[in-house]
PDB file of N, CA and C in Angstrom:
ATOM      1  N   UNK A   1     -12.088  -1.156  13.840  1.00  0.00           N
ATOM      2  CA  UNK A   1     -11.561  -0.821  12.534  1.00  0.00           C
ATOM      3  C   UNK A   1     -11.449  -2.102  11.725  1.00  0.00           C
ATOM      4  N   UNK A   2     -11.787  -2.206  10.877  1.00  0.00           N
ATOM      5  CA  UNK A   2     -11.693  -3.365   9.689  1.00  0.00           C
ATOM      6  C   UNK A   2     -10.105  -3.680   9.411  1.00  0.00           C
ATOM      7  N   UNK A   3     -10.298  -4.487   8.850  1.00  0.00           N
ATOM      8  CA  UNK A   3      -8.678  -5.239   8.036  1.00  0.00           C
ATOM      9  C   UNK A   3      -7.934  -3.994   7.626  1.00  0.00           C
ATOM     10  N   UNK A   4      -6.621  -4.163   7.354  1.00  0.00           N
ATOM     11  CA  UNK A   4      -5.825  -3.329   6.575  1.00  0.00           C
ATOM     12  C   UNK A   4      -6.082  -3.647   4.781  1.00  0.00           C
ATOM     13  N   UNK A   5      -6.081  -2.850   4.419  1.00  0.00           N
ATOM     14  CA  UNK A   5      -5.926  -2.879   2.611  1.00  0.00           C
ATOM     15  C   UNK A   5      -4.573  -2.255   2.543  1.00  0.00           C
ATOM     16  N   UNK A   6      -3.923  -2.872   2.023  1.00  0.00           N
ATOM     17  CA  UNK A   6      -2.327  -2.915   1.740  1.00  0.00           C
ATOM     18  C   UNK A   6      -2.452  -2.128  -0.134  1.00  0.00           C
ATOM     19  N   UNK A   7      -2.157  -1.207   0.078  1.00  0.00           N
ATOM     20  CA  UNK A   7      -2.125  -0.280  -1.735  1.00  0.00           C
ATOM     21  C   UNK A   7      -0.113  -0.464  -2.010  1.00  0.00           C
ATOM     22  N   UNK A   8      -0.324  -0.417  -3.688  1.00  0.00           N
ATOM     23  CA  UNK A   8       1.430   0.135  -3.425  1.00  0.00           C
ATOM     24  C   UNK A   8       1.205   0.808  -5.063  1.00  0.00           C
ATOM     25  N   UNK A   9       2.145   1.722  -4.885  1.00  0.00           N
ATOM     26  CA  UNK A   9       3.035   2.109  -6.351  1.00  0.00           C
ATOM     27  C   UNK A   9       4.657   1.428  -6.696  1.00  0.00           C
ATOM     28  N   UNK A  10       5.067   1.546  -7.663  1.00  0.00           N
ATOM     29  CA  UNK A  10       6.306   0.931  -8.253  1.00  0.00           C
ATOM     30  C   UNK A  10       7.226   2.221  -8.964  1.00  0.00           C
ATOM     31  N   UNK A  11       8.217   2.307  -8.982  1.00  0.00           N
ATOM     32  CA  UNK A  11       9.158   2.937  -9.792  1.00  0.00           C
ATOM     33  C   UNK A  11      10.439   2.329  -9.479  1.00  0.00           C
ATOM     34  N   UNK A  12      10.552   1.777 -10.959  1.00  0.00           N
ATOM     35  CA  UNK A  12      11.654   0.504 -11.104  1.00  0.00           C
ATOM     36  C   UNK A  12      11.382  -0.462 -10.412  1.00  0.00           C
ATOM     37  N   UNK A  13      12.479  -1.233  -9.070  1.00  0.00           N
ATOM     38  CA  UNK A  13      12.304  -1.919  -8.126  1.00  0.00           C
ATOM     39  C   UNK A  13      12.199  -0.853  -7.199  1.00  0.00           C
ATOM     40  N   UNK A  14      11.737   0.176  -6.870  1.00  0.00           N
ATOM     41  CA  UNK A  14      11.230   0.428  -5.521  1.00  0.00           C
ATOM     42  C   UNK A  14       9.665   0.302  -5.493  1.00  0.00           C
ATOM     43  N   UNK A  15       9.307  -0.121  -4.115  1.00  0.00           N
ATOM     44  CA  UNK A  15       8.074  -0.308  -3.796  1.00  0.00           C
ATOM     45  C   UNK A  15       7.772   0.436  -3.023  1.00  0.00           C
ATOM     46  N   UNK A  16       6.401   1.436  -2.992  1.00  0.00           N
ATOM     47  CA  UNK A  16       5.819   2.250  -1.750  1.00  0.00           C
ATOM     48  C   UNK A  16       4.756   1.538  -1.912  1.00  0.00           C
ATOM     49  N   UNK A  17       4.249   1.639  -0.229  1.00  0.00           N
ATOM     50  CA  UNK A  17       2.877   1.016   0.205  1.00  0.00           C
ATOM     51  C   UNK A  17       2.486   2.148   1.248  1.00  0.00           C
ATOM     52  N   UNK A  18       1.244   1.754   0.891  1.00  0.00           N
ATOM     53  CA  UNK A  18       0.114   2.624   1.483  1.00  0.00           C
ATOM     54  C   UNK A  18      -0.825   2.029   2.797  1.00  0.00           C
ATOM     55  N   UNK A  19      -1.363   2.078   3.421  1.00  0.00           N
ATOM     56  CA  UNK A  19      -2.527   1.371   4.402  1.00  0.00           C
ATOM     57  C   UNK A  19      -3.636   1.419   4.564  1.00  0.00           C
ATOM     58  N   UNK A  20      -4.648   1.336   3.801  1.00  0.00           N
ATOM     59  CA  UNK A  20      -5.905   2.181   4.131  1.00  0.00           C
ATOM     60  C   UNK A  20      -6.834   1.152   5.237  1.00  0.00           C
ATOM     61  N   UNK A  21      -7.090   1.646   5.625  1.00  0.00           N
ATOM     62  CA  UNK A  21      -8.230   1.269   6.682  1.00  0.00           C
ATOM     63  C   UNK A  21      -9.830   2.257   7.285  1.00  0.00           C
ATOM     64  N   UNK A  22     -10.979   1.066   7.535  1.00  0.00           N
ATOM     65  CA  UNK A  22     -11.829   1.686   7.220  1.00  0.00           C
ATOM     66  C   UNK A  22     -12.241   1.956   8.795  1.00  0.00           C
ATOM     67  N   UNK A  23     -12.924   3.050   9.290  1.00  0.00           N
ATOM     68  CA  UNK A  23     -13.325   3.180  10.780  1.00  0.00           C
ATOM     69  C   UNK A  23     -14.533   2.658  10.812  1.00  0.00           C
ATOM     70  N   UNK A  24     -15.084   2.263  11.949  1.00  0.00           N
ATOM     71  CA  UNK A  24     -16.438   2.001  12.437  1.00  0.00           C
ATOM     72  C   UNK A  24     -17.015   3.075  11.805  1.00  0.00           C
ATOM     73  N   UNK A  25     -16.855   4.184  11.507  1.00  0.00           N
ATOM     74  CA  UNK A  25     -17.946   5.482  11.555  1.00  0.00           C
ATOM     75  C   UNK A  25     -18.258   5.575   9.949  1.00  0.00           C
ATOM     76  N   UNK A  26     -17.219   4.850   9.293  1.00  0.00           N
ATOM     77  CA  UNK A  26     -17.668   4.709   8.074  1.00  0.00           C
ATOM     78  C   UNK A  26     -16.349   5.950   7.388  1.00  0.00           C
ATOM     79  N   UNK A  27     -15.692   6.493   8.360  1.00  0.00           N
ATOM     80  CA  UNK A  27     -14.238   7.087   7.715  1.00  0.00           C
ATOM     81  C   UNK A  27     -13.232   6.207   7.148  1.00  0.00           C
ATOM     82  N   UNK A  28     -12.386   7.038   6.831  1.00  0.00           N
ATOM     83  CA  UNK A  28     -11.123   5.721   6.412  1.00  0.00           C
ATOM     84  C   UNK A  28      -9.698   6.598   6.558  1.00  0.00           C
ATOM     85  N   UNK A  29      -8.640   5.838   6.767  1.00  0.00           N
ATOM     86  CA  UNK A  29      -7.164   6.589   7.319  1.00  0.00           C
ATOM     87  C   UNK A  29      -6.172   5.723   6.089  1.00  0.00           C
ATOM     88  N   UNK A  30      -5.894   6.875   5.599  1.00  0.00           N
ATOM     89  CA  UNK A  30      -4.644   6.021   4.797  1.00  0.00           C
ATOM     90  C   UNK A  30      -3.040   6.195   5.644  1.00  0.00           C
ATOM     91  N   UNK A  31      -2.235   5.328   5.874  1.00  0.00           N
ATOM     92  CA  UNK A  31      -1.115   5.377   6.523  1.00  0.00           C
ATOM     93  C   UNK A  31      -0.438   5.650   5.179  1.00  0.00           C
ATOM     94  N   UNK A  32       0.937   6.240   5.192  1.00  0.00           N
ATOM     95  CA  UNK A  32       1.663   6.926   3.727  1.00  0.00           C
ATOM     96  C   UNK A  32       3.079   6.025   4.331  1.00  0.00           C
ATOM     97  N   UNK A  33       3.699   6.322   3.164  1.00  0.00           N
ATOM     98  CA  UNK A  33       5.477   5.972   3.119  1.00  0.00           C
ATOM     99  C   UNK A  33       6.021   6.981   4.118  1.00  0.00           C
ATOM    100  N   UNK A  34       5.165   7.940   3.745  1.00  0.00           N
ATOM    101  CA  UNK A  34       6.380   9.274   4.898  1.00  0.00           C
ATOM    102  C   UNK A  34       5.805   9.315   6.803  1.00  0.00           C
ATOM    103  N   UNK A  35       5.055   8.250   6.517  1.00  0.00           N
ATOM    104  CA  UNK A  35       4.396   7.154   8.302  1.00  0.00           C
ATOM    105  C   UNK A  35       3.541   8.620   8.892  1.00  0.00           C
ATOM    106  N   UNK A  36       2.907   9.131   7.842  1.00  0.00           N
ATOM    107  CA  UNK A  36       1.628  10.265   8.192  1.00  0.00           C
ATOM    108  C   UNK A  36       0.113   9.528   8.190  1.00  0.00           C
ATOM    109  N   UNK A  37      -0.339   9.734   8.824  1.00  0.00           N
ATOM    110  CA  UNK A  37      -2.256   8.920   8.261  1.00  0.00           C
ATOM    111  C   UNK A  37      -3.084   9.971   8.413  1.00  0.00           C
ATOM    112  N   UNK A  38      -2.974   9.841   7.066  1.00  0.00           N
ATOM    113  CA  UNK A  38      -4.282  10.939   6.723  1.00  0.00           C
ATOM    114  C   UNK A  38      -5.542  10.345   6.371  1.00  0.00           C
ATOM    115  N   UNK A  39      -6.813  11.063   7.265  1.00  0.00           N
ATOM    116  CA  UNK A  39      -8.011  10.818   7.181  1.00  0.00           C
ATOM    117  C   UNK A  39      -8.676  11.278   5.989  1.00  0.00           C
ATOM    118  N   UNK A  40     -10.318  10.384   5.693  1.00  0.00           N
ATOM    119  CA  UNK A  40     -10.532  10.786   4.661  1.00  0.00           C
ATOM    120  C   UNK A  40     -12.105  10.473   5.186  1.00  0.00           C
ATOM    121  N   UNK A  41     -12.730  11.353   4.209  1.00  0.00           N
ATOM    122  CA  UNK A  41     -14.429  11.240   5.212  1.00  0.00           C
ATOM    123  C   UNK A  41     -15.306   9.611   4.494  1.00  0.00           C
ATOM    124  N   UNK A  42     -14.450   8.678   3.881  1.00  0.00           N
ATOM    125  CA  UNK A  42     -15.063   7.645   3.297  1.00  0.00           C
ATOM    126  C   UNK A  42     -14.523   6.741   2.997  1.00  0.00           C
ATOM    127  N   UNK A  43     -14.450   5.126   2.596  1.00  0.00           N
ATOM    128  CA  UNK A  43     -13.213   4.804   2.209  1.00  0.00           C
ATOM    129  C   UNK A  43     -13.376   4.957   0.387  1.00  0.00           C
ATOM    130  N   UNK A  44     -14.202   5.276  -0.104  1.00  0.00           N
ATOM    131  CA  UNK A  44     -14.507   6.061  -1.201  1.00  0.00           C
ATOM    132  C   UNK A  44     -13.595   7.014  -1.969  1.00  0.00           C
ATOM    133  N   UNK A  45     -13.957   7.891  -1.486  1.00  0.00           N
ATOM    134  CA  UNK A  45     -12.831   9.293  -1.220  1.00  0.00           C
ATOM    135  C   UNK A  45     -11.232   8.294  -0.943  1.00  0.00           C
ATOM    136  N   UNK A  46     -10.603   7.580   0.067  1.00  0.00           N
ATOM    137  CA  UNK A  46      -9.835   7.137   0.471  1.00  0.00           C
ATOM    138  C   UNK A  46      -9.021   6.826  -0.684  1.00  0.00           C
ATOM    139  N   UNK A  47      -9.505   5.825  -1.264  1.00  0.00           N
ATOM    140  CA  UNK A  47      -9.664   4.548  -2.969  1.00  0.00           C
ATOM    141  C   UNK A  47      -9.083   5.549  -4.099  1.00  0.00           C
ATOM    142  N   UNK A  48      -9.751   6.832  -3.854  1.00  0.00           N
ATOM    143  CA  UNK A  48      -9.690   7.584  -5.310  1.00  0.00           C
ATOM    144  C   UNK A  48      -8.781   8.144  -4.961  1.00  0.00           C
ATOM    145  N   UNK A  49      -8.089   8.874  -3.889  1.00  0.00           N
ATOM    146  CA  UNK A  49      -6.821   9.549  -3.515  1.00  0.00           C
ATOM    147  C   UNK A  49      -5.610   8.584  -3.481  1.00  0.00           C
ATOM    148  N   UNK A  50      -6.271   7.168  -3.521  1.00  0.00           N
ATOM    149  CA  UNK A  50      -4.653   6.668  -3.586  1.00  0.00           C
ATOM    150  C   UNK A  50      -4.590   6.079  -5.239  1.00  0.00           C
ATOM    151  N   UNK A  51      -5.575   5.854  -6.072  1.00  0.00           N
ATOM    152  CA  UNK A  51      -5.729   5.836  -7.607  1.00  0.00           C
ATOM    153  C   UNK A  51      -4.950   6.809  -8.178  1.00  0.00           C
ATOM    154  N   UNK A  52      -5.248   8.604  -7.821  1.00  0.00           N
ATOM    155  CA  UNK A  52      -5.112   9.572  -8.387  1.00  0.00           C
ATOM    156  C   UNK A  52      -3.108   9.412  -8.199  1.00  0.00           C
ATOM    157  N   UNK A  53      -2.958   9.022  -7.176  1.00  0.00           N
ATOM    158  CA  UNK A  53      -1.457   8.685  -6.847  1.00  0.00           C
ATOM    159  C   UNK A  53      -0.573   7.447  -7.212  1.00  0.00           C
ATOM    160  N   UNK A  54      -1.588   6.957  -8.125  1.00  0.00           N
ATOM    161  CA  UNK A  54      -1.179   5.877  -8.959  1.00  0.00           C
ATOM    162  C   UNK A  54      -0.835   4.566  -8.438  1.00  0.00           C
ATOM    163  N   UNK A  55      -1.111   4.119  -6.738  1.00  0.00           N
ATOM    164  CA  UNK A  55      -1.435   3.695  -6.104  1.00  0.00           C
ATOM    165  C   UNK A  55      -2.636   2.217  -7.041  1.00  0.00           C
ATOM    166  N   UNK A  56      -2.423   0.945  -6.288  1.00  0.00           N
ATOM    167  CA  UNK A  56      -2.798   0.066  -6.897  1.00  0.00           C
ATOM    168  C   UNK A  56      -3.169  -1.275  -5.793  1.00  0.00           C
ATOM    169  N   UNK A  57      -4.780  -1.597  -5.637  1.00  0.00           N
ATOM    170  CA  UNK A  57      -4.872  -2.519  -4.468  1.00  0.00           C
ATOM    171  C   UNK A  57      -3.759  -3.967  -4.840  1.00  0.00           C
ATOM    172  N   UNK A  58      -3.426  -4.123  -3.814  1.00  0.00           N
ATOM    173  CA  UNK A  58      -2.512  -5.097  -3.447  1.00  0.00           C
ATOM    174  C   UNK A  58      -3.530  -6.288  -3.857  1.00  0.00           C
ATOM    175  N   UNK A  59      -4.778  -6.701  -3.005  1.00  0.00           N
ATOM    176  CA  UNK A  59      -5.320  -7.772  -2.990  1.00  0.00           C
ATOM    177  C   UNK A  59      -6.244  -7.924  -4.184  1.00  0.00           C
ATOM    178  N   UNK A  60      -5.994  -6.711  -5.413  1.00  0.00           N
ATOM    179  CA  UNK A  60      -7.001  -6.929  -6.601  1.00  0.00           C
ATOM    180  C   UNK A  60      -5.582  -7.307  -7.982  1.00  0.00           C
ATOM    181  N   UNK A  61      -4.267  -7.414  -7.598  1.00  0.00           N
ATOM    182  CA  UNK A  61      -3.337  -7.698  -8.442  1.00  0.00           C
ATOM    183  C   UNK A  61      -3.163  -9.282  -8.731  1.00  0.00           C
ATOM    184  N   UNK A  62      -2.984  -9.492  -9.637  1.00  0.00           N
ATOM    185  CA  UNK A  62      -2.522 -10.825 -10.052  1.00  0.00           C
ATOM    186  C   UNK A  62      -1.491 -11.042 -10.793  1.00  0.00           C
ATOM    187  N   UNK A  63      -0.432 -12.457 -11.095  1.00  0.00           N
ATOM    188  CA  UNK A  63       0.899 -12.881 -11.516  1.00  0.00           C
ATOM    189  C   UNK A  63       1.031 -11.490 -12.641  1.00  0.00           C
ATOM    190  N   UNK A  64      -0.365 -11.600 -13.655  1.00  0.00           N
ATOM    191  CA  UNK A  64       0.336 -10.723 -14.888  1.00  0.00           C
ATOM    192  C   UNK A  64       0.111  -9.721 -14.371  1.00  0.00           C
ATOM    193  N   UNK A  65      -0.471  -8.756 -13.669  1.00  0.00           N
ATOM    194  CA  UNK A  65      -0.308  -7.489 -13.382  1.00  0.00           C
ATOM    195  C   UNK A  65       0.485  -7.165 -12.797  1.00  0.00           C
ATOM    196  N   UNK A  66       1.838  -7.987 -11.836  1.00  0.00           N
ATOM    197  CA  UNK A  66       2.684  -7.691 -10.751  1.00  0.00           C
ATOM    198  C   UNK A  66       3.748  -7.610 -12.437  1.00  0.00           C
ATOM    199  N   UNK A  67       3.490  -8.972 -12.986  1.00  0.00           N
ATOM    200  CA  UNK A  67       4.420  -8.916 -14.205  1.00  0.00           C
ATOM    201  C   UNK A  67       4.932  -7.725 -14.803  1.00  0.00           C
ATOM    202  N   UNK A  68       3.894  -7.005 -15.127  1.00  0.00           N
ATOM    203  CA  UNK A  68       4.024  -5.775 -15.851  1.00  0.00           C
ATOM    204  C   UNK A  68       4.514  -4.515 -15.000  1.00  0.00           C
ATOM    205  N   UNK A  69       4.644  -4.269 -14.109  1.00  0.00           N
ATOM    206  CA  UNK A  69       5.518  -3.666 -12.873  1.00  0.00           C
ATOM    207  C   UNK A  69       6.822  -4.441 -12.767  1.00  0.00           C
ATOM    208  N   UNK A  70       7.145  -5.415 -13.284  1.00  0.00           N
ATOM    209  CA  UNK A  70       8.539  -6.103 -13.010  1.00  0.00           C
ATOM    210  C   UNK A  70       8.442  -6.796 -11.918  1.00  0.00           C
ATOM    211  N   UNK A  71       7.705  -7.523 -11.531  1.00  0.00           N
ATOM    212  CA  UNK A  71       7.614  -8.329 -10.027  1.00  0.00           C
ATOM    213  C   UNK A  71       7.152  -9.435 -10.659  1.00  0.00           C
ATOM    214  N   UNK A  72       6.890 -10.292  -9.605  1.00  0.00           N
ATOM    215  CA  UNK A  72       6.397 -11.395  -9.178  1.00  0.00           C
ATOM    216  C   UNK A  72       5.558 -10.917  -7.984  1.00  0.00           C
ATOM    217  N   UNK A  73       4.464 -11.574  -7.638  1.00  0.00           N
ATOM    218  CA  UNK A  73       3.381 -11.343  -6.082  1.00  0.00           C
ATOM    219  C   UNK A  73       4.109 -11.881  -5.093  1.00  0.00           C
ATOM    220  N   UNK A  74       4.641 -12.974  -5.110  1.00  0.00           N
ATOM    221  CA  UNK A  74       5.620 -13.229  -3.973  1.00  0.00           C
ATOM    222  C   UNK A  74       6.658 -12.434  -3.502  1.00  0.00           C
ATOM    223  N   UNK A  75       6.713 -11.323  -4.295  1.00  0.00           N
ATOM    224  CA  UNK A  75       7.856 -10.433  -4.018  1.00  0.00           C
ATOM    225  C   UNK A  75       7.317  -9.107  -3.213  1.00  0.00           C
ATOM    226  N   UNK A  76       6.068  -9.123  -3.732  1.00  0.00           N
ATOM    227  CA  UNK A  76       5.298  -8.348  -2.637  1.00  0.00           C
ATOM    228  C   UNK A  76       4.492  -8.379  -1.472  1.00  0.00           C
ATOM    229  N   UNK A  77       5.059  -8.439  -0.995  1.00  0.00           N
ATOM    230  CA  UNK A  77       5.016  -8.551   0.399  1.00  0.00           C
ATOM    231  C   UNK A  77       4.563  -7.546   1.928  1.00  0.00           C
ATOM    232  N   UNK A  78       3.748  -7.102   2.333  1.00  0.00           N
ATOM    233  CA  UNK A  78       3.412  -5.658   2.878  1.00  0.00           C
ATOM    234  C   UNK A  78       4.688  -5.752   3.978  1.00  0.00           C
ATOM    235  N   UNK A  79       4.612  -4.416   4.778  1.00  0.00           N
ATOM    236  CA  UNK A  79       4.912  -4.239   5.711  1.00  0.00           C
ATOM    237  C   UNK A  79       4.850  -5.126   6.789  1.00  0.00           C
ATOM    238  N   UNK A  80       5.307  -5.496   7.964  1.00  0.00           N
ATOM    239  CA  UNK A  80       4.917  -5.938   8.813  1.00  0.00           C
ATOM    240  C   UNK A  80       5.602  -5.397  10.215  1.00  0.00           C
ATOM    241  N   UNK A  81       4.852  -5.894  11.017  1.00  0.00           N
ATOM    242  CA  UNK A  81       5.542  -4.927  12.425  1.00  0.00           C
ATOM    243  C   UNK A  81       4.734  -5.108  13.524  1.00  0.00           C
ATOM    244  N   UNK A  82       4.767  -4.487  14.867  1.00  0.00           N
ATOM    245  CA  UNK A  82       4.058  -3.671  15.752  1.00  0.00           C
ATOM    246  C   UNK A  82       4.149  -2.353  15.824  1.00  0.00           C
ATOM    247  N   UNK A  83       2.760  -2.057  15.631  1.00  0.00           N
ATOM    248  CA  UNK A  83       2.930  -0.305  15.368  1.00  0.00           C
ATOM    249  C   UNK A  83       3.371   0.374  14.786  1.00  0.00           C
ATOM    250  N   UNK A  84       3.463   1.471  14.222  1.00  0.00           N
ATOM    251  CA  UNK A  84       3.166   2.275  13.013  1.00  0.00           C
ATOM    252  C   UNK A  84       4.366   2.839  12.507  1.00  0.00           C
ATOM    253  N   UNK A  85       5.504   2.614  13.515  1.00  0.00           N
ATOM    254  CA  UNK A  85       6.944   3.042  13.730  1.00  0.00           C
ATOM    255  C   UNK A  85       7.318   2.024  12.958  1.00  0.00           C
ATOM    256  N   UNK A  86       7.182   0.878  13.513  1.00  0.00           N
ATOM    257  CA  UNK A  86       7.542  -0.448  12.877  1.00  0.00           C
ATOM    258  C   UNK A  86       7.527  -0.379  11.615  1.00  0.00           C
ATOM    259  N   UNK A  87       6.160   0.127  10.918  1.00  0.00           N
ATOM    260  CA  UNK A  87       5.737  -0.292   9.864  1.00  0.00           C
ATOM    261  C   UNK A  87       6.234   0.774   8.916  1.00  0.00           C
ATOM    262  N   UNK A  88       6.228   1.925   9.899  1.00  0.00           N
ATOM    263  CA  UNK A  88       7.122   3.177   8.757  1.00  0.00           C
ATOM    264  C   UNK A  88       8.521   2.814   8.142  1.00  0.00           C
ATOM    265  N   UNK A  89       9.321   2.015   8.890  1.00  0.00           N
ATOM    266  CA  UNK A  89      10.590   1.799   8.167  1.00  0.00           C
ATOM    267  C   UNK A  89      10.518   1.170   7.203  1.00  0.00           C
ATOM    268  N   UNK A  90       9.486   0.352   6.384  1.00  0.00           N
ATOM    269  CA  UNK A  90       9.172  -0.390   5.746  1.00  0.00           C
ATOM    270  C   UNK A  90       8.549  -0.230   4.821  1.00  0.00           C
ATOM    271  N   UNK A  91       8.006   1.190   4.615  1.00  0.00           N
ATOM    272  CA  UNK A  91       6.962   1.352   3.307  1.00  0.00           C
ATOM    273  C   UNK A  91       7.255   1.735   2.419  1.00  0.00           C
ATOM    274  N   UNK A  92       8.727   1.737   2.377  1.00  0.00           N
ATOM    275  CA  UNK A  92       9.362   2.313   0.455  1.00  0.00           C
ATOM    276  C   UNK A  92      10.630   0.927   0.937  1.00  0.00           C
ATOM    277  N   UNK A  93      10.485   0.283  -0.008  1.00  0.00           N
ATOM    278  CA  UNK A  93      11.145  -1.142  -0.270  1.00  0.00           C
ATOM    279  C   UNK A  93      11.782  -0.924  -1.588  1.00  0.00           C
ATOM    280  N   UNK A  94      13.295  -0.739  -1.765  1.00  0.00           N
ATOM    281  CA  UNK A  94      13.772  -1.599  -2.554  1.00  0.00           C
ATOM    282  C   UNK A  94      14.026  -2.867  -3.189  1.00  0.00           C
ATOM    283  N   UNK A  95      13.627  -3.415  -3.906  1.00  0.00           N
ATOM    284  CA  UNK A  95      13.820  -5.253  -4.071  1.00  0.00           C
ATOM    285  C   UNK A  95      14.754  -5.379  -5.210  1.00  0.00           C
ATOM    286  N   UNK A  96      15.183  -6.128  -4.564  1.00  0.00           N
ATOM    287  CA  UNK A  96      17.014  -7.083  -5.508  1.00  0.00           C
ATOM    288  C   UNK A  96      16.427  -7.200  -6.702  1.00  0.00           C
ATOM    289  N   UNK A  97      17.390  -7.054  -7.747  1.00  0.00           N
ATOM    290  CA  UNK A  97      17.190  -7.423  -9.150  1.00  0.00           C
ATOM    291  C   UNK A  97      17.081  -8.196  -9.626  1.00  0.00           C
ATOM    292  N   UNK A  98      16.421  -9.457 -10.113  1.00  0.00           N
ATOM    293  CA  UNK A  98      16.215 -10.597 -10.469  1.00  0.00           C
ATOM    294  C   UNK A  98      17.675 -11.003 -11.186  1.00  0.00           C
ATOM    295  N   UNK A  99      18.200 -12.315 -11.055  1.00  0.00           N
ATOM    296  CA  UNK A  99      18.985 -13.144 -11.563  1.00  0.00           C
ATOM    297  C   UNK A  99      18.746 -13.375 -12.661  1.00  0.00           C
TER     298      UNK A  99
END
């Protein structure tokens, strides 16, 4: 399986993140906030289901685009863990209110 692609949406300071990952076979699995992974027959298909959900690649954002969500990139930060349990407690993030 390839790298993780780390997606997120924003409302206010909460953060949800997404996981997509691509299979050898050329499928792709998105991991969700509610720690479900749902398959998708492409990572194509994958991309556009997490767009349509307003969903936004992590690694295609920059300072002014985090800006305009109310962040900073340093503030976003994925999940981290072992295993999928791990990583479920972690995919809807509240973040502190700036000073």
């Amino acid at each position: 399986m390839s790298g993780a692609q780390w997606w997120l949406a924003t409302l206010g300071r909460t953060v949800v993140w997404a996981r997509l990952q691509v299979r050898e076979a050329g499928t792709a699995e998105v991991f969700d906030s509610d720690g479900k992974t749902l398959p998708y027959d492409s990572e194509d298909t994958a991309r556009a289901a997490l767009m349509d959900a307003e969903f936004v690649a992590l690694d295609g954002m920059d300072e002014e685009d985090a800006a305009e969500r109310g962040f900073t990139l340093a503030e976003l930060t994925p999940p981290q863990g072992e295993g999928d349990e791990a990583l479920r407690r972690q995919m809807v993030r509240q973040l502190p209110r700036p000073h």
